[in-house]
C-alpha atoms as a PDB file:
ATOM      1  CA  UNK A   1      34.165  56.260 -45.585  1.00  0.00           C
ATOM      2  CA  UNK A   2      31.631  58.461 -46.345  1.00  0.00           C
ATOM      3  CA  UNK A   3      29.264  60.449 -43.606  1.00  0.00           C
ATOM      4  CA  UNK A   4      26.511  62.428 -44.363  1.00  0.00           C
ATOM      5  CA  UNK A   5      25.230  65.381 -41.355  1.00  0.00           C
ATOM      6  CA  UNK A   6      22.189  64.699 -40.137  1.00  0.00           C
ATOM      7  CA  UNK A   7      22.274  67.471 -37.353  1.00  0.00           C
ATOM      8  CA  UNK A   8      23.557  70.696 -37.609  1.00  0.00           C
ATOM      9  CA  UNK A   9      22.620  72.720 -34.132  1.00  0.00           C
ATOM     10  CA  UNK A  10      25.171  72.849 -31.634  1.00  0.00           C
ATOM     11  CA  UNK A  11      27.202  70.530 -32.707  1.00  0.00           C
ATOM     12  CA  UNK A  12      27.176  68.481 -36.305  1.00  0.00           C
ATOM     13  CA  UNK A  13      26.012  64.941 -36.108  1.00  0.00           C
ATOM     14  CA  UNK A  14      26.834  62.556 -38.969  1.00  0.00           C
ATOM     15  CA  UNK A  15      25.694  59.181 -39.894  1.00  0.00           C
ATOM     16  CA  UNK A  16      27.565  56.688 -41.624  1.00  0.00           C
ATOM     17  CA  UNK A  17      26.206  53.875 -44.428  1.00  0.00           C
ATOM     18  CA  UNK A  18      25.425  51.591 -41.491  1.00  0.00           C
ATOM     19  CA  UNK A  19      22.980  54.614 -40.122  1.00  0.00           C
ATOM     20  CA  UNK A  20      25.171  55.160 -37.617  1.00  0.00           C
ATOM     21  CA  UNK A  21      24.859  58.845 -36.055  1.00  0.00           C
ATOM     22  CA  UNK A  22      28.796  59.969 -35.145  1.00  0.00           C
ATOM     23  CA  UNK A  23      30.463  63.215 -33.766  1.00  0.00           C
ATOM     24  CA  UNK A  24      33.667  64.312 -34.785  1.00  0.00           C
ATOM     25  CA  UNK A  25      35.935  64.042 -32.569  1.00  0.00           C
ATOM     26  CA  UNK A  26      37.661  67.523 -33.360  1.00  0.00           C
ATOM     27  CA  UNK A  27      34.178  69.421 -33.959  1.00  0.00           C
ATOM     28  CA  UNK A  28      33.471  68.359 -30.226  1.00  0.00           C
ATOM     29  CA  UNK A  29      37.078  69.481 -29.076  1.00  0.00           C
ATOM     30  CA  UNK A  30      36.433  72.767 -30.537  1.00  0.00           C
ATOM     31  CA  UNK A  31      32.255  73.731 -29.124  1.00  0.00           C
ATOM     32  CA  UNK A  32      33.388  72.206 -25.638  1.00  0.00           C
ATOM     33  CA  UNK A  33      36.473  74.670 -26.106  1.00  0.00           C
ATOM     34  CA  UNK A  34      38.722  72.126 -24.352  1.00  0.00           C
ATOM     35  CA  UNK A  35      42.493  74.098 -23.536  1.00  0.00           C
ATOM     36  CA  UNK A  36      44.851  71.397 -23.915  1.00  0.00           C
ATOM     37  CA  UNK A  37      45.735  70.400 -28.055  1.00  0.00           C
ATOM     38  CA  UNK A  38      43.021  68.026 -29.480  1.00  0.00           C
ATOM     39  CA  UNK A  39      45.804  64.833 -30.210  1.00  0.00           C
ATOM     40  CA  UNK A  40      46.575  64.747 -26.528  1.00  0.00           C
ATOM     41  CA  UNK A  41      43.373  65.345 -25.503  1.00  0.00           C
ATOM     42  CA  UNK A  42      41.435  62.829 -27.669  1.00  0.00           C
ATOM     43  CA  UNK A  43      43.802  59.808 -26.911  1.00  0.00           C
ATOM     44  CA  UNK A  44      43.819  60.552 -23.081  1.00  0.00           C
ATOM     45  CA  UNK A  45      40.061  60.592 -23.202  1.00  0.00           C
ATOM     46  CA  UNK A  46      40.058  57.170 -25.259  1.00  0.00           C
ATOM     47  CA  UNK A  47      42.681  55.955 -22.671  1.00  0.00           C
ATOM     48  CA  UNK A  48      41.237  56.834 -19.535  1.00  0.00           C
ATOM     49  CA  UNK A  49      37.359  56.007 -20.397  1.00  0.00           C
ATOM     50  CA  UNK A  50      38.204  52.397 -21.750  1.00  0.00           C
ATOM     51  CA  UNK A  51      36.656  53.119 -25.077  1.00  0.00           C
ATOM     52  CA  UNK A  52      37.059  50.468 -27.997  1.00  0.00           C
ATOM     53  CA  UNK A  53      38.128  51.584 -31.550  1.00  0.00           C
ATOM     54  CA  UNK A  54      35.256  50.390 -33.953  1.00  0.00           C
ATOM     55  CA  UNK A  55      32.885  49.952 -31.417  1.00  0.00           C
ATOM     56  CA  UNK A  56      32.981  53.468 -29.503  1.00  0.00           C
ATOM     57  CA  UNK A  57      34.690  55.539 -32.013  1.00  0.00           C
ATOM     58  CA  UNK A  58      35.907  55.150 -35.606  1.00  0.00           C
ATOM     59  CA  UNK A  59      39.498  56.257 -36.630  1.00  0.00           C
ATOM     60  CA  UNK A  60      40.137  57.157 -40.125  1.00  0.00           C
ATOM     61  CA  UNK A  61      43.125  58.366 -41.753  1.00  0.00           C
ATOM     62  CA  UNK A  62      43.503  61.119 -44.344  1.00  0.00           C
ATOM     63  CA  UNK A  63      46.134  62.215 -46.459  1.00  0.00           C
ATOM     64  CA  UNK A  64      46.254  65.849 -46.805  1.00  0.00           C
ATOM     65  CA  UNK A  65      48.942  68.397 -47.732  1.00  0.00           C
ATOM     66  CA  UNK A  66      50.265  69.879 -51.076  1.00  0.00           C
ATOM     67  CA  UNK A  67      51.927  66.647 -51.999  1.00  0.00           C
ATOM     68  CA  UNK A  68      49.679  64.330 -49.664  1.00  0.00           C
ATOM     69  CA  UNK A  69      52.200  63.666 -47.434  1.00  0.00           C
ATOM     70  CA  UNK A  70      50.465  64.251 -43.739  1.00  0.00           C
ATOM     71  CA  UNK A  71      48.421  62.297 -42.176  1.00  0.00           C
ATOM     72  CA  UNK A  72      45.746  63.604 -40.243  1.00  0.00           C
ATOM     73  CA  UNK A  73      43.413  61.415 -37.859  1.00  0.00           C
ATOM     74  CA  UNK A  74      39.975  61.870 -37.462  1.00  0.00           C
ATOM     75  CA  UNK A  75      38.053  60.562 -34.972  1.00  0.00           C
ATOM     76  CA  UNK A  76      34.163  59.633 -35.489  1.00  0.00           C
ATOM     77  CA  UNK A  77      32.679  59.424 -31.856  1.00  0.00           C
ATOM     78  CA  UNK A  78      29.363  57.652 -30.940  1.00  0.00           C
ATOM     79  CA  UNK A  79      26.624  59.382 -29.570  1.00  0.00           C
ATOM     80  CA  UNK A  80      27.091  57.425 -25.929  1.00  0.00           C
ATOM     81  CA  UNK A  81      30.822  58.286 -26.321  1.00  0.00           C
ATOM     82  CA  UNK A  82      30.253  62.032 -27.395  1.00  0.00           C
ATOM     83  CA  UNK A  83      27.615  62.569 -24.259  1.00  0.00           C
ATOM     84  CA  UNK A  84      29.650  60.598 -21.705  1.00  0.00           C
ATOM     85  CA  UNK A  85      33.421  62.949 -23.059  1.00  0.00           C
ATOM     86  CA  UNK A  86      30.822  66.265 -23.002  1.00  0.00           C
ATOM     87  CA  UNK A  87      29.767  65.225 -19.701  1.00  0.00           C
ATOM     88  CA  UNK A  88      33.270  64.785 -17.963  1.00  0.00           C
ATOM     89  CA  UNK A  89      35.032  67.357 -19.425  1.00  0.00           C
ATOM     90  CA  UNK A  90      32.741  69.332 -16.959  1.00  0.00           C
ATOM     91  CA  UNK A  91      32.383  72.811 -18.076  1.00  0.00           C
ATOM     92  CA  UNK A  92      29.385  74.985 -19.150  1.00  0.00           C
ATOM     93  CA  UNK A  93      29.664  73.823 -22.942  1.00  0.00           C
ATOM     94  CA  UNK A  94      30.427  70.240 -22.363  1.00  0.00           C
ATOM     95  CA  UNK A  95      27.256  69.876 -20.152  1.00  0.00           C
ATOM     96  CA  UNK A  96      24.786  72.049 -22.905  1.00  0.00           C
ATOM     97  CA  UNK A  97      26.540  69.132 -25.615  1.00  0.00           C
ATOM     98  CA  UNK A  98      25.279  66.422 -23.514  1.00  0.00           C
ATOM     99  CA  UNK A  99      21.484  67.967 -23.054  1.00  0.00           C
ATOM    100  CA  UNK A 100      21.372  68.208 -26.564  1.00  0.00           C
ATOM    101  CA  UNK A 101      22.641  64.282 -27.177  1.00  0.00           C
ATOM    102  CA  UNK A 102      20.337  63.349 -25.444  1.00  0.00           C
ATOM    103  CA  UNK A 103      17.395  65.922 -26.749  1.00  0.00           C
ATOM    104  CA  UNK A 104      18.659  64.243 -30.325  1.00  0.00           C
ATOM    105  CA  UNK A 105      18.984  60.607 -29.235  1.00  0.00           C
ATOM    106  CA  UNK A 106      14.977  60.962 -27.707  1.00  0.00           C
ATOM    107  CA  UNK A 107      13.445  62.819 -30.135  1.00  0.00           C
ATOM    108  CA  UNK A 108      14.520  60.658 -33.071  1.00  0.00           C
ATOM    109  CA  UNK A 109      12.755  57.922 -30.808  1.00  0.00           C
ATOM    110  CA  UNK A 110       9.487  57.034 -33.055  1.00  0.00           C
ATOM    111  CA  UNK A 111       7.718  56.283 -29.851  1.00  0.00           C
ATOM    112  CA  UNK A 112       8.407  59.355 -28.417  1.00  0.00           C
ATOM    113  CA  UNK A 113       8.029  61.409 -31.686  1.00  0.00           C
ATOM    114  CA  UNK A 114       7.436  65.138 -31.609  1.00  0.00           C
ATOM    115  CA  UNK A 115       6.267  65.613 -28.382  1.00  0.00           C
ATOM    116  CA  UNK A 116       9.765  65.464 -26.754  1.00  0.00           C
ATOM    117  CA  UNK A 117      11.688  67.475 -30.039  1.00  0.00           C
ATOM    118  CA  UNK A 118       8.958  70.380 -28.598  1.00  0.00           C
ATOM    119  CA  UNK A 119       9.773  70.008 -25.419  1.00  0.00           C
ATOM    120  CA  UNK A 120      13.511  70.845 -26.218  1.00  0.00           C
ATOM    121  CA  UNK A 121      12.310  73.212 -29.117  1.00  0.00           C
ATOM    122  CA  UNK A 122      13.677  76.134 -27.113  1.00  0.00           C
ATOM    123  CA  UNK A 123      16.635  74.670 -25.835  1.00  0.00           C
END
């Protein structure tokens, strides 16, 4: 799969050949700076919250290593998903993720256009 960033602030958002706009899973982990290990912490998360594979998240699997031997999960989060994990993780960080979701998910709104990307200009 390919994903190209669309957003670069506080966090990277990506958006996939259906024009879907994902968050890695990991990138989010990191900015929220979560203190348990991301594996755990990303498949409690999926667990607890009820979220569906290819509907709130996409999994993809990479080989990576000298002799491509190790595979490493990545996780590509929806917006909804990304705001609602940013929001109960429920720390400074996690809550400035989630204004800025939802700064990104208005101001791409063509009926709300620029006037709302202003109003979060200085965010």
């Amino acid at each position: 799969m390919d994903y190209k960033m669309i957003e670069n602030e506080i966090i990277a958002i990506y958006e996939n050949e259906n024009k879907e706009k994902l968050v890695n899973a990991r990138e989010l982990h990191s900015v929220m700076k979560v203190g348990r290990d991301f594996t755990n912490w990303v498949k409690d998360r999926i667990k607890k919250y009820d979220f569906i594979e290819n509907e709130d998240y996409i999994l993809t699997l990479a080989k990576i290593g000298e002799r491509q031997n190790v595979i490493k999960h990545e996780y590509y989060l929806t917006i909804n998903m990304a705001k609602e994990i940013a929001m109960v993780e429920n720390n400074e960080m996690g809550r400035k993720i989630r204004r800025y979701f939802i700064e990104v998910g208005l101001y791409k709104n063509p009926i709300f256009g620029n006037a709302i990307k202003n109003e979060f200009k200085n965010f």
